[in-house]
C-alpha atoms as a PDB file:
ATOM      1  CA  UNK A   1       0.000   0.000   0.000  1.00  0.00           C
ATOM      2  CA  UNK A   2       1.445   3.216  -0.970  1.00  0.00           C
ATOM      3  CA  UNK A   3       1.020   6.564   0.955  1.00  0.00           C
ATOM      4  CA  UNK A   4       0.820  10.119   0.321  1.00  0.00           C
ATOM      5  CA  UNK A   5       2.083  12.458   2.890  1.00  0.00           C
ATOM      6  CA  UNK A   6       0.947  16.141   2.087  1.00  0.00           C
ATOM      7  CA  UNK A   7       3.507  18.705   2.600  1.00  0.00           C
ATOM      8  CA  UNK A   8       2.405  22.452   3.177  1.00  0.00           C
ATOM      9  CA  UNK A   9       4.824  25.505   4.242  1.00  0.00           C
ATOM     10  CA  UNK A  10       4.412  25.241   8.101  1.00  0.00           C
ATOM     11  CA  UNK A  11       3.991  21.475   8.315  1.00  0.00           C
ATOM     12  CA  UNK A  12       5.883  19.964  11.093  1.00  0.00           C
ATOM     13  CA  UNK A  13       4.364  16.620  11.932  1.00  0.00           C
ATOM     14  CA  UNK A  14       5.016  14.821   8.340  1.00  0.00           C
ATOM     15  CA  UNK A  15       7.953  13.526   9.433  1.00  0.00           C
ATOM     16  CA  UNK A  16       6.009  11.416  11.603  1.00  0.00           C
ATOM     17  CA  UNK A  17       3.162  10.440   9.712  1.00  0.00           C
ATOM     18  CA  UNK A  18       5.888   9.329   7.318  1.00  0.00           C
ATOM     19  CA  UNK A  19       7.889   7.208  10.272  1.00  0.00           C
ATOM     20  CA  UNK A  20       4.709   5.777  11.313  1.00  0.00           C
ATOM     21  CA  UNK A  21       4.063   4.524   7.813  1.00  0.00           C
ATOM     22  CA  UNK A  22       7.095   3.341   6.380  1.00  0.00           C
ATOM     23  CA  UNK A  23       9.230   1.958   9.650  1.00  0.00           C
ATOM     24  CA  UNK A  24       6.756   0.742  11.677  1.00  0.00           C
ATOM     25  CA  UNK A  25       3.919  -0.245   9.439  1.00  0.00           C
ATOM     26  CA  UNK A  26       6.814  -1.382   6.923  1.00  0.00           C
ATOM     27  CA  UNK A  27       3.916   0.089   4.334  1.00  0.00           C
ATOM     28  CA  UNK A  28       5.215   2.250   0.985  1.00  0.00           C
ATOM     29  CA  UNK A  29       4.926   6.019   1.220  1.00  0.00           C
ATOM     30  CA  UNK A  30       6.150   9.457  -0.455  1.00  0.00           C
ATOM     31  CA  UNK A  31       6.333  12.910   0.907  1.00  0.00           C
ATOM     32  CA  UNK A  32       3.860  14.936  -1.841  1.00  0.00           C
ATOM     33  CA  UNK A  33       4.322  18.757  -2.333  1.00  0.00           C
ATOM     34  CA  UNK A  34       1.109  21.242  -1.756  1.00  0.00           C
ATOM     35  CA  UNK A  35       1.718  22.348  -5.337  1.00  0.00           C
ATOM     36  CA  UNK A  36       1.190  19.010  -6.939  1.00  0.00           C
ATOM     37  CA  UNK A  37      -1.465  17.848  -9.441  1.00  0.00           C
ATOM     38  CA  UNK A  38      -1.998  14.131  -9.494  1.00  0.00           C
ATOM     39  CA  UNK A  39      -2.099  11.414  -6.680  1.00  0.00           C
ATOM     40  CA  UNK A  40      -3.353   8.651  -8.689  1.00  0.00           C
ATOM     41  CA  UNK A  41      -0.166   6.838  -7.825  1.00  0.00           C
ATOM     42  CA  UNK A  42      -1.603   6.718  -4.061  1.00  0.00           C
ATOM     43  CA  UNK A  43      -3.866   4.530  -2.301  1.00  0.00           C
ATOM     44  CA  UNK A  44      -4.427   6.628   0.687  1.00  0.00           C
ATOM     45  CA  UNK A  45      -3.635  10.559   1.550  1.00  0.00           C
ATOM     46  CA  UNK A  46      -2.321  11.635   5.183  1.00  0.00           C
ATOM     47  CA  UNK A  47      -2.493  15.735   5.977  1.00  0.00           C
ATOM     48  CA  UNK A  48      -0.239  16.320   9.088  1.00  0.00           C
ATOM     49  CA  UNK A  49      -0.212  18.386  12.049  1.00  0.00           C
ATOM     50  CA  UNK A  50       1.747  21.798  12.151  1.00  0.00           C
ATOM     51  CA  UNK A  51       0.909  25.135  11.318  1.00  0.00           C
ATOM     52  CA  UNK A  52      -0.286  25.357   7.578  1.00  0.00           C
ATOM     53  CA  UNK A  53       0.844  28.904   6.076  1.00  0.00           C
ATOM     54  CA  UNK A  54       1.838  29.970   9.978  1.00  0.00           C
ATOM     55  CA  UNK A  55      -2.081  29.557  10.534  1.00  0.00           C
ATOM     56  CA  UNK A  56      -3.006  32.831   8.528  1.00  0.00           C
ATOM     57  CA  UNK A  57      -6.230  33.967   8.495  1.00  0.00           C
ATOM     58  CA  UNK A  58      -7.453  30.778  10.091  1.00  0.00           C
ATOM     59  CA  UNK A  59      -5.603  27.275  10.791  1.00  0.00           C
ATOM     60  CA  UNK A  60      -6.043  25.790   7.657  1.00  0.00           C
ATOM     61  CA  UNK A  61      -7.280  27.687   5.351  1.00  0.00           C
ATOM     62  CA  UNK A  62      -4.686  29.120   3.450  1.00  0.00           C
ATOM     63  CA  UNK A  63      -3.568  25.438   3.294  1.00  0.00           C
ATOM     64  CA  UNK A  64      -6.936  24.143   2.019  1.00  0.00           C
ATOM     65  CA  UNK A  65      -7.047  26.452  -1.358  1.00  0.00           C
ATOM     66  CA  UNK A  66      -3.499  24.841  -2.381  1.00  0.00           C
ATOM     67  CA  UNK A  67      -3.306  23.324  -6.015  1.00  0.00           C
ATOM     68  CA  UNK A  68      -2.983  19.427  -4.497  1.00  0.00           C
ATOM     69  CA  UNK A  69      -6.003  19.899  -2.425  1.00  0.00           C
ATOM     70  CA  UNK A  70      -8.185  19.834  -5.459  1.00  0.00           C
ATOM     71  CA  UNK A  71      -6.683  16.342  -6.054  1.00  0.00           C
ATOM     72  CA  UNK A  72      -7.653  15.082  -2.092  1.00  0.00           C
ATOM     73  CA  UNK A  73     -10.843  16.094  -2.771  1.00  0.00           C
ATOM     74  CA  UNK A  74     -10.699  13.974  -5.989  1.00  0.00           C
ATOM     75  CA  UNK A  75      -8.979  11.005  -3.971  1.00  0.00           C
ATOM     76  CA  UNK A  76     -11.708  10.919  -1.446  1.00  0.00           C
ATOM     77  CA  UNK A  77     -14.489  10.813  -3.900  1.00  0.00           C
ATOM     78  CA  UNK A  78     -13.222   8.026  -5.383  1.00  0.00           C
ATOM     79  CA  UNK A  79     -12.923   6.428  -1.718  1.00  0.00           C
ATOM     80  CA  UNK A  80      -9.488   6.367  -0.759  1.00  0.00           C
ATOM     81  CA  UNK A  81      -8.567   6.695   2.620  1.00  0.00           C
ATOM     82  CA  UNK A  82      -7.953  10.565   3.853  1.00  0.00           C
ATOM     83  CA  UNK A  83      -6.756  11.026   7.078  1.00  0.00           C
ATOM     84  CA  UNK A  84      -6.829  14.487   8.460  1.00  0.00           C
ATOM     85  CA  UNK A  85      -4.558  15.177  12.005  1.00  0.00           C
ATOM     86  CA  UNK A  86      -4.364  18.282  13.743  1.00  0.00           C
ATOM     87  CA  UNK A  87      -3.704  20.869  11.755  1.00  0.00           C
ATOM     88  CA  UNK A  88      -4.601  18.078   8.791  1.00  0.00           C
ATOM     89  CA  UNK A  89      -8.277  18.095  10.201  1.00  0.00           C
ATOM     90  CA  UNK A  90      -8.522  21.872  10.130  1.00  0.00           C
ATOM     91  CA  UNK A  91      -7.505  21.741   6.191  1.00  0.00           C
ATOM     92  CA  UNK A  92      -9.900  19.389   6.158  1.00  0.00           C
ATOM     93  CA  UNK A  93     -13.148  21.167   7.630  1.00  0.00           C
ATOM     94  CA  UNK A  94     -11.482  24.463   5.472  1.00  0.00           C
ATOM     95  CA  UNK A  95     -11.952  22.388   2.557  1.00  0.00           C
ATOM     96  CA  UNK A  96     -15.362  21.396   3.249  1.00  0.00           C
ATOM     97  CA  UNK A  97     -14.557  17.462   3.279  1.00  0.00           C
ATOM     98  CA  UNK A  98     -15.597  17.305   7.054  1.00  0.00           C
ATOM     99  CA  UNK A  99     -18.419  19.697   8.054  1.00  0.00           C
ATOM    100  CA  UNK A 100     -17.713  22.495  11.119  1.00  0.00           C
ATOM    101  CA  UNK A 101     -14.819  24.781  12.167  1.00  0.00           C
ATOM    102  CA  UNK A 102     -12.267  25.525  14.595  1.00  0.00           C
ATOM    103  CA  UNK A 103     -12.053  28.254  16.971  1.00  0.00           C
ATOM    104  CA  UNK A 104      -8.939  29.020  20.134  1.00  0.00           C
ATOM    105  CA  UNK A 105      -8.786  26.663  22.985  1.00  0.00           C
ATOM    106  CA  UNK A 106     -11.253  27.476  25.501  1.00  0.00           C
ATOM    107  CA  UNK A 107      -8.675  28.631  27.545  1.00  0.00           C
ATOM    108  CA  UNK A 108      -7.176  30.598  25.121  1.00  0.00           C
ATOM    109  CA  UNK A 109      -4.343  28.443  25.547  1.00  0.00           C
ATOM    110  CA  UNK A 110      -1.890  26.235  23.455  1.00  0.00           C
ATOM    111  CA  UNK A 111      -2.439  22.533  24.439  1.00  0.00           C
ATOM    112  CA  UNK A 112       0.336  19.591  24.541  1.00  0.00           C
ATOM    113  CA  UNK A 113       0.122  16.365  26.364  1.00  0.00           C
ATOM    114  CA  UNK A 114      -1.667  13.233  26.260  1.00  0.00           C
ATOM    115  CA  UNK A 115      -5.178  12.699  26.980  1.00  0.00           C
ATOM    116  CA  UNK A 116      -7.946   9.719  27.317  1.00  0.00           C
ATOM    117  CA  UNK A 117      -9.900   9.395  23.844  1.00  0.00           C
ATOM    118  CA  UNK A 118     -12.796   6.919  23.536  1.00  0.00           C
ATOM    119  CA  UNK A 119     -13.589   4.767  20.175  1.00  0.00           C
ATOM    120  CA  UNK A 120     -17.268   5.906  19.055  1.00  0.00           C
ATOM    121  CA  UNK A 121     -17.366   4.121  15.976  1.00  0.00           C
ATOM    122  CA  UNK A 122     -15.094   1.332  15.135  1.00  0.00           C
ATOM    123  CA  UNK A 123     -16.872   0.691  11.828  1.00  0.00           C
ATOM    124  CA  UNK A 124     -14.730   2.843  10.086  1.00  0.00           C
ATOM    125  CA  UNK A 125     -11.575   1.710   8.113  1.00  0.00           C
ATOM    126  CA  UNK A 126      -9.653   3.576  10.174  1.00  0.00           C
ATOM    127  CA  UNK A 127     -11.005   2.309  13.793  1.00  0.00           C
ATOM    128  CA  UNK A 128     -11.683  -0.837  12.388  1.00  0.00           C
ATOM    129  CA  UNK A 129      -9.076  -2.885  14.648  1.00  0.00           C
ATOM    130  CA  UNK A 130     -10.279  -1.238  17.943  1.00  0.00           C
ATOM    131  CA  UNK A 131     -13.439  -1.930  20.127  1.00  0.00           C
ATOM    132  CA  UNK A 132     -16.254   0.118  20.297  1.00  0.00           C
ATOM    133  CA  UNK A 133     -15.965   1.910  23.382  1.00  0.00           C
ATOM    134  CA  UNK A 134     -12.017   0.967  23.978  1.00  0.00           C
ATOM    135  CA  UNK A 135      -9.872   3.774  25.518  1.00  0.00           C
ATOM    136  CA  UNK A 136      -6.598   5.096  24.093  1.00  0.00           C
ATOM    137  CA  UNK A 137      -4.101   7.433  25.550  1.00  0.00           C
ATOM    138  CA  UNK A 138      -3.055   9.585  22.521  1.00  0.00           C
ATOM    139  CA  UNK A 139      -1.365  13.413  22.442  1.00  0.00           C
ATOM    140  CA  UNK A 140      -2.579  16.346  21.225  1.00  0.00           C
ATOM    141  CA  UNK A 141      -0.757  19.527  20.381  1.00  0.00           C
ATOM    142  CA  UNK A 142      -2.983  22.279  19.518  1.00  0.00           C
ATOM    143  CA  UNK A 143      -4.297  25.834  20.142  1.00  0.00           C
ATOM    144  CA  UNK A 144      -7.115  25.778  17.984  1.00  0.00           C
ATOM    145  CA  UNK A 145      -8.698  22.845  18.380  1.00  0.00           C
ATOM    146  CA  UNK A 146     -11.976  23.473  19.336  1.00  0.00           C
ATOM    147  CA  UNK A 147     -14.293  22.079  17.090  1.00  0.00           C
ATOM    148  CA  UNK A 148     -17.683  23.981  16.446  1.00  0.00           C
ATOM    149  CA  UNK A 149     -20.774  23.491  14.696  1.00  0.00           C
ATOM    150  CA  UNK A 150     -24.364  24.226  15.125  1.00  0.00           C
ATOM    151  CA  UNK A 151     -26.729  21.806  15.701  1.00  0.00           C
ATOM    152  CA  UNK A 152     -28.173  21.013  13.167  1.00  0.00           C
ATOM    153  CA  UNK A 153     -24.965  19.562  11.956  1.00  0.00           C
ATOM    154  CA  UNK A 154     -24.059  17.954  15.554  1.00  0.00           C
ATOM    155  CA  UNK A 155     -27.471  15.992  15.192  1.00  0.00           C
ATOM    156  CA  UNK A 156     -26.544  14.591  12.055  1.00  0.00           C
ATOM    157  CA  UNK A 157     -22.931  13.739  12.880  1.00  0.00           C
ATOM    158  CA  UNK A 158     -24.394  11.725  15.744  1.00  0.00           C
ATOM    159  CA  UNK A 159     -27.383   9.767  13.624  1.00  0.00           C
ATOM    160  CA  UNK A 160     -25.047   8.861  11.102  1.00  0.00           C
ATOM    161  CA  UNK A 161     -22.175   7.666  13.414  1.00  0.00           C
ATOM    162  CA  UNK A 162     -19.744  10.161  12.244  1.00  0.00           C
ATOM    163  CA  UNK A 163     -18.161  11.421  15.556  1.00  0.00           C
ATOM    164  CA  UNK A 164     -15.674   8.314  15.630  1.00  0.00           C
ATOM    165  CA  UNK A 165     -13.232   9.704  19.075  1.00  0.00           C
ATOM    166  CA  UNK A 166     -14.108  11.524  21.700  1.00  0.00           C
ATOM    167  CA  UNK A 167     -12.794  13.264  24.384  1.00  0.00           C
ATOM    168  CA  UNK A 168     -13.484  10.990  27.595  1.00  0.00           C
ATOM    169  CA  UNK A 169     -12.019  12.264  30.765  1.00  0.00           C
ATOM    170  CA  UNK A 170     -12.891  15.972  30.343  1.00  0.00           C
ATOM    171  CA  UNK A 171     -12.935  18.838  27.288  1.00  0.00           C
ATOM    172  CA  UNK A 172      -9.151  20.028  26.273  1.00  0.00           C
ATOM    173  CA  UNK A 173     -10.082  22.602  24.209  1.00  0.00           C
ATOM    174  CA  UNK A 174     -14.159  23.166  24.534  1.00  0.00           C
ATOM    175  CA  UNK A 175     -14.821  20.880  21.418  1.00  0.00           C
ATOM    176  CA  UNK A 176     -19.029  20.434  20.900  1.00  0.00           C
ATOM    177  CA  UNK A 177     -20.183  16.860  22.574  1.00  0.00           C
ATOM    178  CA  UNK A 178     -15.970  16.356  23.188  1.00  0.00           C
ATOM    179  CA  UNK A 179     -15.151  15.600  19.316  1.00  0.00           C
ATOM    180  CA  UNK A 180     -11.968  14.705  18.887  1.00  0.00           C
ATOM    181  CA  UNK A 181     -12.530  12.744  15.446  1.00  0.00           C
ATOM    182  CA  UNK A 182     -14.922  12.569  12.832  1.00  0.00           C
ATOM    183  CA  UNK A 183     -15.442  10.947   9.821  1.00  0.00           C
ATOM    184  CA  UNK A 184     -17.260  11.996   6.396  1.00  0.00           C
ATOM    185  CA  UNK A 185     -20.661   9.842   5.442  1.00  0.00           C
ATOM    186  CA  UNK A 186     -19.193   7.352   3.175  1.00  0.00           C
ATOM    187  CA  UNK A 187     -16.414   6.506   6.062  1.00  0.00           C
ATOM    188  CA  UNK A 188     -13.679   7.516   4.267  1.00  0.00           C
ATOM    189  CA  UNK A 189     -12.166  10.838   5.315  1.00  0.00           C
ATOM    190  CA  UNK A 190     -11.119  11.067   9.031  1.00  0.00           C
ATOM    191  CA  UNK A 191     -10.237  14.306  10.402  1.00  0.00           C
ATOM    192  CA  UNK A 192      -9.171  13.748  14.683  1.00  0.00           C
ATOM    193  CA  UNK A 193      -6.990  16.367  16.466  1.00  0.00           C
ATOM    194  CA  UNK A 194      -4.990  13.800  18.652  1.00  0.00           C
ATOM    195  CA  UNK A 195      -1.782  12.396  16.809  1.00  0.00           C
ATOM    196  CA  UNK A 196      -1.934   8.594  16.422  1.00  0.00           C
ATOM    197  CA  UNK A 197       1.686   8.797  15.131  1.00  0.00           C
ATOM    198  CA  UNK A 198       2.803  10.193  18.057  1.00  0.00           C
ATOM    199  CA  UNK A 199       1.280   7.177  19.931  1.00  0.00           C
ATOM    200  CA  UNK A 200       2.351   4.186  17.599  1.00  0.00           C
ATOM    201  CA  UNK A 201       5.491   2.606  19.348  1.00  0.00           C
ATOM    202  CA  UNK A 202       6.147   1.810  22.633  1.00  0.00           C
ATOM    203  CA  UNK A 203       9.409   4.183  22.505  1.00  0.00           C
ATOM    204  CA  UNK A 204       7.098   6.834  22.637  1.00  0.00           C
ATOM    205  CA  UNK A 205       5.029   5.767  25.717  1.00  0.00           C
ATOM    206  CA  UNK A 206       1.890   4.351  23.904  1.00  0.00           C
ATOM    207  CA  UNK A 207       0.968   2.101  20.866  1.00  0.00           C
ATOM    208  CA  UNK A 208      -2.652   3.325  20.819  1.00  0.00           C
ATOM    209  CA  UNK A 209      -2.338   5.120  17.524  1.00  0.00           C
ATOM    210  CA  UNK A 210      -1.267   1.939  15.640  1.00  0.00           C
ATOM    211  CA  UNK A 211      -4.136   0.509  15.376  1.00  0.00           C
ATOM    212  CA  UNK A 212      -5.481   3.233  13.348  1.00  0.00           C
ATOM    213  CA  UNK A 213      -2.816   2.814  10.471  1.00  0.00           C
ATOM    214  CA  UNK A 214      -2.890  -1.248  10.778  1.00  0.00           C
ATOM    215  CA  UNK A 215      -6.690  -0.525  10.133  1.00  0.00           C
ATOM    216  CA  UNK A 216      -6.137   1.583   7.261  1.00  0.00           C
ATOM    217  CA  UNK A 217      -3.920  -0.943   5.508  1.00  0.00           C
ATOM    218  CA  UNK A 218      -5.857  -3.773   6.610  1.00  0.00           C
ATOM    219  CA  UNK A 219      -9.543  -2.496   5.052  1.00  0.00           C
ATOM    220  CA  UNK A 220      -7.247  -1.633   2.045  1.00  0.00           C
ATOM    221  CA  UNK A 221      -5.518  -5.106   1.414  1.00  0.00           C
ATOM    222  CA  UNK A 222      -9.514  -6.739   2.091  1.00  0.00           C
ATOM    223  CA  UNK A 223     -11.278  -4.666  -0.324  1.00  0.00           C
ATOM    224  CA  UNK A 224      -8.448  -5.123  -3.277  1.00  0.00           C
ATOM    225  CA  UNK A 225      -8.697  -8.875  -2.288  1.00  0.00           C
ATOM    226  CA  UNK A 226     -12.670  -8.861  -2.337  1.00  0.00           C
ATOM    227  CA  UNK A 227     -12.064  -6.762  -5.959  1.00  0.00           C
ATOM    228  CA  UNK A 228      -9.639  -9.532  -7.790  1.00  0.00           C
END
């Protein structure tokens, strides 16, 4: 399975998404510049944490009206796996692939450490190796990571099953109903503001975010198989 790993000016987590992918997962994967045009040579797209554009105008957005975002958009309408972290989720809700927004910390404050997140959905294809309801440890380094939307949206993120992590030992950041990950309606675009890269050896402190990538290639490798 081969990788994407979006690079914007002002990304600083890449390196890990790219780590996580190619020396622990032992998967295939490429660093992929914001000004490119085609990522048909990819099965799946990662968009990592860091501070798109220094966060101008709004954490994201400048990021979000780059030329290879056109081509995500593309990639996740033809159902490949897009996965959204930090400041990779705020591109993502910029982009209008994942519905809301982001606003400052409640706090007003910039956020780093780890935190208890609980598995909402694990019928996604990127929770599909966890339990529904299992807790992970997982950090988060962010200081707009608030998620907000009205409720009319909140109402349909929770019929259709689309808040996939919460927050589950109190609110970081002031997130609606303690989002910390949701998914788009077909499943296959996950934006989540904890970093499972950070969390996917046990040098680090936790393995809870490996799951998430074994998932990824997992669903992958069963749905080509299902296909030949």
């Amino acid at each position: 399975m081969k990788f994407a790993v979006i690079r914007f000016p002002g990304s600083a987590c890449d390196l890990d998404l790219y780590h996580a992918v190619t020396d622990i997962l032992g998967e295939e994967a490429e660093y992929v510049s914001h000004e490119a045009t085609d990522l048909s040579a990819y099965d799946a797209i990662l968009l990592p944490g860091g501070a798109s554009y220094g966060d101008y105008l709004r954490a994201g957005a400048m990021a979000a009206r780059t030329p290879v975002m056109e081509k995500v958009i593309r990639a996740a309408g033809e159902g490949k796996p897009v996965l959204g972290v930090g400041n990779g989720f705020q591109v993502l809700a910029e982009a209008g692939l994942l519905p809301g927004a982001f606003l400052k910390n409640r706090d007003g404050k910039f956020i780093c450490r780890a935190v208890p997140v609980r598995v909402e959905n694990n019928r996604t294809m990127f929770t599909a190796g966890y339990g529904e309801g299992e807790e992970l440890r997982l950090p988060i380094a962010h200081g707009e990571g608030n998620y907000y939307c009205d409720e009319e949206t909140y109402s349909r993120l929770k019929e259709n099953k689309q808040i996939v992590l919460t927050y589950s030992e109190g609110n970081p950041d002031g997130s609606v109903g303690d989002i910390a990950g949701i998914a788009n309606e077909n499943g296959n675009v996950l934006g989540m503001m904890p970093h499972p890269e950070r969390a996917a050896e046990s040098l680090l402190g936790s393995e809870d975010g490996l799951k998430l990538f074994q998932s990824i290639v997992n669903e992958w490798r069963e749905s080509h198989a299902n296909q030949a």
